[in-house]
Protein backbone atom coordinates (compact mmCIF):
# COMPACT_ATOMS: atom_id res chain seq x y z
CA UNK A 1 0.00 0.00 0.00
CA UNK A 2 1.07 3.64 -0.64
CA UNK A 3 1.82 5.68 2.41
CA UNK A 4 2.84 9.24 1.79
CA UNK A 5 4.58 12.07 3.61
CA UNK A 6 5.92 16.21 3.47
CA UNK A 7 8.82 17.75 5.00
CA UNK A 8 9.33 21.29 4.15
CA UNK A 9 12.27 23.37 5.85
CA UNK A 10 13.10 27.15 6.00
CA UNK A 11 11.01 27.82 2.64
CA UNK A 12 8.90 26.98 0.57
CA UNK A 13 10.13 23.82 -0.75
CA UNK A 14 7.45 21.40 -1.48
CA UNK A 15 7.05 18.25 -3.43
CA UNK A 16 4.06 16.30 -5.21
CA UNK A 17 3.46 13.31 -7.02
CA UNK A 18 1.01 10.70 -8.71
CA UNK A 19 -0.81 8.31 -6.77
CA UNK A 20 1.58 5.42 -7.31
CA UNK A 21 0.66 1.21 -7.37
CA UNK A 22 0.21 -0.87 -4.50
CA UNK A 23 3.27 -1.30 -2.15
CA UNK A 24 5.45 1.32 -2.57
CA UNK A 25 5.39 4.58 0.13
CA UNK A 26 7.37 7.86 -0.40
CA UNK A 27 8.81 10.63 1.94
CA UNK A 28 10.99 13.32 1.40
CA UNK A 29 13.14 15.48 3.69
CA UNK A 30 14.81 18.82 2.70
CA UNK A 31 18.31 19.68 4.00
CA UNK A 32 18.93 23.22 3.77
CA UNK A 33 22.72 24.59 4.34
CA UNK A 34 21.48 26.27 7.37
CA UNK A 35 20.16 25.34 11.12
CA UNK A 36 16.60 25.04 10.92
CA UNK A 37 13.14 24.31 13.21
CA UNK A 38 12.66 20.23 13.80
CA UNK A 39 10.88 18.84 10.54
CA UNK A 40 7.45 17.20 10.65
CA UNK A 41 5.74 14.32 9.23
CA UNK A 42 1.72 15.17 7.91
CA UNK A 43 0.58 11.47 6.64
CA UNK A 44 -1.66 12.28 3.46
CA UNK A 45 -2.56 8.99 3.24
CA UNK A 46 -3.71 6.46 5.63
CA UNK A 47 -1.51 3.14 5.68
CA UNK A 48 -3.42 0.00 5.38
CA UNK A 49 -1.84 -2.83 5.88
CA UNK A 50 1.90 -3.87 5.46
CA UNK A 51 2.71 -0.47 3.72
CA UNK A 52 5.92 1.04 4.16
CA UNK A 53 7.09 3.13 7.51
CA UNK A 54 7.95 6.55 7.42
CA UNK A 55 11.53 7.32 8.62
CA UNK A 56 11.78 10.71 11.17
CA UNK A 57 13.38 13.56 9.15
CA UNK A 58 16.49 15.17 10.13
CA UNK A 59 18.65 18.40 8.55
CA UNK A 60 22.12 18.84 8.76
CA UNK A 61 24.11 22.02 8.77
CA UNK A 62 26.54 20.35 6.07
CA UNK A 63 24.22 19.52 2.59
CA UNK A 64 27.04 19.09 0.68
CA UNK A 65 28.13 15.90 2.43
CA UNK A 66 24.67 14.57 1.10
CA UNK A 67 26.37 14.56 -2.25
CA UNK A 68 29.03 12.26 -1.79
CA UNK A 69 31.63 11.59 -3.81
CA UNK A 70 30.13 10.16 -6.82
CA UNK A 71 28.11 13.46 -7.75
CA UNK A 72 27.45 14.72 -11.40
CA UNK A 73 27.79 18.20 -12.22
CA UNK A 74 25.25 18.73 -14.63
CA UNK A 75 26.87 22.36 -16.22
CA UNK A 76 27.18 23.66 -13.25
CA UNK A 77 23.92 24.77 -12.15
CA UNK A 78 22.95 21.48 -11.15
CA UNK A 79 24.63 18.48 -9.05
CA UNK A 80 23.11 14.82 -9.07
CA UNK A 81 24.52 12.73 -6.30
CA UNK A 82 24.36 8.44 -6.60
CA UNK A 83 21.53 6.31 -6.13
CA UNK A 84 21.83 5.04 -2.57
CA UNK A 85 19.86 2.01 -2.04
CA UNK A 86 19.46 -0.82 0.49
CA UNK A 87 16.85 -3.91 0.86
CA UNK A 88 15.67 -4.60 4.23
CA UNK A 89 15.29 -8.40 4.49
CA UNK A 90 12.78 -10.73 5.04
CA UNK A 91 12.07 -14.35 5.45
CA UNK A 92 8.62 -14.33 3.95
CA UNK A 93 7.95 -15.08 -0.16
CA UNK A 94 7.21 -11.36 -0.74
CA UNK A 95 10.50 -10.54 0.41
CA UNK A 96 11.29 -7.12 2.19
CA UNK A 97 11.62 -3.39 1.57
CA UNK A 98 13.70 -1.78 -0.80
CA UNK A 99 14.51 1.69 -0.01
CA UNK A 100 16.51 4.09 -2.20
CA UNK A 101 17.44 7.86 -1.89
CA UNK A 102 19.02 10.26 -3.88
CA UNK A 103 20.22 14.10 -3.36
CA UNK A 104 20.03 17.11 -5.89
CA UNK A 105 21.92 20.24 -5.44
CA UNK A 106 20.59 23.56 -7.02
CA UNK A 107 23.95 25.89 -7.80
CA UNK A 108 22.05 28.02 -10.38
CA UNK A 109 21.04 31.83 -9.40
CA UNK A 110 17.31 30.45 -10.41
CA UNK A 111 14.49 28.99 -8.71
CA UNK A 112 13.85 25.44 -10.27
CA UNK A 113 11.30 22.42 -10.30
CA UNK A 114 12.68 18.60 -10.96
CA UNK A 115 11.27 15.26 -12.28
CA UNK A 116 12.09 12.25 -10.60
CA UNK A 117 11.11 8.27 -11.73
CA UNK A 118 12.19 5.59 -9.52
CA UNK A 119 11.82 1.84 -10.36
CA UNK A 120 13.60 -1.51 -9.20
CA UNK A 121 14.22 -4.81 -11.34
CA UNK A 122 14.49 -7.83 -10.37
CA UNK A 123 17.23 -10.84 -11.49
CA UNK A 124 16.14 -10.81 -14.68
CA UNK A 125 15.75 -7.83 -15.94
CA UNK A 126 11.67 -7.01 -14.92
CA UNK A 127 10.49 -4.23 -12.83
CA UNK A 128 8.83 -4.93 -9.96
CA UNK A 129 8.10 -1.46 -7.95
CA UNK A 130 8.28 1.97 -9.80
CA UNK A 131 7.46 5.92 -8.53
CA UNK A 132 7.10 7.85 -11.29
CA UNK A 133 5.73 10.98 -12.29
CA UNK A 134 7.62 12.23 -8.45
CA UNK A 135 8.43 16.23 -8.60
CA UNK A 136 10.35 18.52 -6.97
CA UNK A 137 9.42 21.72 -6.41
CA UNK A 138 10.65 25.06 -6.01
CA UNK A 139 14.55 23.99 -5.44
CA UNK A 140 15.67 27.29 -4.50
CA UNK A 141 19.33 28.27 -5.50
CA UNK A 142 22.15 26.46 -3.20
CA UNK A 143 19.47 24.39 -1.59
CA UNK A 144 20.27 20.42 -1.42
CA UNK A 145 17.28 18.42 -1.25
CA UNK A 146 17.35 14.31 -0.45
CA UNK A 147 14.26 12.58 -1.76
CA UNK A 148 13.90 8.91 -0.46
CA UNK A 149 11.34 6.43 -1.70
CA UNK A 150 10.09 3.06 -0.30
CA UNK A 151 8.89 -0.30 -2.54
CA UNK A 152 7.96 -2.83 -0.26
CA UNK A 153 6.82 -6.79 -1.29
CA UNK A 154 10.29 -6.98 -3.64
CA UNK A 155 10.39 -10.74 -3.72
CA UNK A 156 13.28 -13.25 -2.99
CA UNK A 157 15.20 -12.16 -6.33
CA UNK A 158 18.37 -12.50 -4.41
CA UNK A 159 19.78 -10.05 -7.15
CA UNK A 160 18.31 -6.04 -8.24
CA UNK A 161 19.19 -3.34 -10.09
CA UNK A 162 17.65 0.46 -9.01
CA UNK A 163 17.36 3.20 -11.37
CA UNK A 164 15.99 6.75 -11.06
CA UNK A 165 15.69 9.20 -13.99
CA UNK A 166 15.99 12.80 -12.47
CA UNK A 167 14.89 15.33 -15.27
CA UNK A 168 15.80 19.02 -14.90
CA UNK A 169 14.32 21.78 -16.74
CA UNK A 170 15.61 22.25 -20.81
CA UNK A 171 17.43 25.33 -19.69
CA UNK A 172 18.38 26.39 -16.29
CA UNK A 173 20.00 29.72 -16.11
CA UNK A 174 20.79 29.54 -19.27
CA UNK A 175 22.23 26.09 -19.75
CA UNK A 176 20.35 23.64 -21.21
CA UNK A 177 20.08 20.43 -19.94
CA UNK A 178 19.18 16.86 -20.28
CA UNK A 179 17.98 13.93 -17.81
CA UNK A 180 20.01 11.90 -16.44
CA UNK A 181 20.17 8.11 -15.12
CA UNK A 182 21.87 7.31 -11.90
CA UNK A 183 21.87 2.99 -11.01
CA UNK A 184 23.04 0.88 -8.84
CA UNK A 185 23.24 -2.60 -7.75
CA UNK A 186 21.33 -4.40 -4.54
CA UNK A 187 21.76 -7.61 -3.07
CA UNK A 188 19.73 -9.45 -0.19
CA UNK A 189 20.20 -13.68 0.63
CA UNK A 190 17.03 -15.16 -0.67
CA UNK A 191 16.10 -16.03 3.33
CA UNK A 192 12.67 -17.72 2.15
CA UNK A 193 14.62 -20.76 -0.10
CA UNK A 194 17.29 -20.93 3.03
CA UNK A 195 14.48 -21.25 5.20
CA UNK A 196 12.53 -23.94 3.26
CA UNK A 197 15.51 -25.65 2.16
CA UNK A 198 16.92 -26.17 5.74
CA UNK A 199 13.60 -27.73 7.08
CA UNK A 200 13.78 -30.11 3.94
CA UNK A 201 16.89 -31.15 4.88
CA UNK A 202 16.25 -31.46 8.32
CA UNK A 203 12.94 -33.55 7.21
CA UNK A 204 14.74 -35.71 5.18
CA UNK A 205 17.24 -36.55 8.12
CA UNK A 206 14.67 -37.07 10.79
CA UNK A 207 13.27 -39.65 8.37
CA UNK A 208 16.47 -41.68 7.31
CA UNK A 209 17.06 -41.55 11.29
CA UNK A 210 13.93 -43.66 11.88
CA UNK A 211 14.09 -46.30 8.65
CA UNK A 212 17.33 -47.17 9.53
CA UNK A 213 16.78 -47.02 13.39
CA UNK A 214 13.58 -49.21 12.12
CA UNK A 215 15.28 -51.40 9.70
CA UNK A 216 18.37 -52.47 11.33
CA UNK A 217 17.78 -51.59 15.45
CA UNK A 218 20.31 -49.01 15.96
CA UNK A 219 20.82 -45.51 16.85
CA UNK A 220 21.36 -43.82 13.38
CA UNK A 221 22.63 -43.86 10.43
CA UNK A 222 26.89 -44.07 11.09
């Protein structure tokens, strides 16, 4: 289920997007370069179900650590940091929660809006959770912004690629632009098969242990 949340710090930053599918959430938090009032969460969307949680917000007086070192400067009025991603484990069949992140920087002298699509794939090659149609809004110049989105029920695909597409405007400050595609690879240990395939092999001992014990009187097998 969809679970949705706004953070908005020291302006008028905002951010809105399409009612994604079933089982993915979204929540943003803004990091401005400046100490600011304790964010808050407003739920716009009640949670039914096994939806995904809502971290707390936090801001740092630092944004460009946010960055990190694998930032694109996109003609310098615009930096894309990496996709950061992890996938919280489970041992059920649907598998746990993916959640990925990624930070924009605005160094243009303009006020700008962003596009953002997130989607994961799976082993081989098919999507399985997507947010698209995401927007930023109102990136005001030197402001960093982190946008972090949830897709819960991922499988046991042991194996997953995330993507997100962040699309800037044709020209910012006089630079034109294009969108850009930051990936990266995720990896979680398919706990479901481990789980089923250590109580078949514990089966499958329990019952040599009693046709032999049957069979020929002794303990176990040697």
């Amino acid at each position: 289920m969809l679970s949705l949340a706004f953070v908005a710090i020291a302006g008028p930053a905002a951010i809105a997007a399409d009612d994604p599918g079933d089982g993915i959430g979204i929540d943003v938090r803004v990091i401005g370069p400046s100490s600011a009032p304790t964010p808050s969460v407003t739920p716009t969307k009640k949670p039914s179900g096994g939806g995904a949680s809502t971290p707390e917000p936090s801001a740092t007086s630092d944004p460009a650590d946010d960055l990190g070192d694998d930032a694109i400067d996109l003609g310098g009025v615009l930096y894309v940091g990496g996709l950061r991603g992890e996938i919280a484990p489970s041992v059920g069949a649907r598998g746990g929660k993916a959640e990925l992140s990624i930070t924009v920087r605005n160094t243009s002298n303009e006020l700008t809006d962003l596009g953002l699509r997130f989607w994961l794939k799976n082993a081989v090659g098919a999507t399985i959770g997507e947010v698209s149609h995401l927007a930023v809004r109102d990136l005001k110049p030197n402001e960093t912004r982190t946008v972090r989105t949830s897709i819960t029920t991922v499988g046991q695909w042991t194996f997953y690629t995330a993507h997100v597409t962040v699309t800037p405007p044709k020209v910012l400050d006089g630079v034109k632009l294009d969108p850009i595609t930051r990936d990266t690879a995720l990896f979680v240990p398919p706990y479901f098969l481990l789980v089923i395939g250590g109580a078949t092999t514990l089966l499958y001992l329990v019952i040599r242990y009693l046709i032999v014990r049957r069979l020929f009187g002794v303990g176990g097998p040697a």
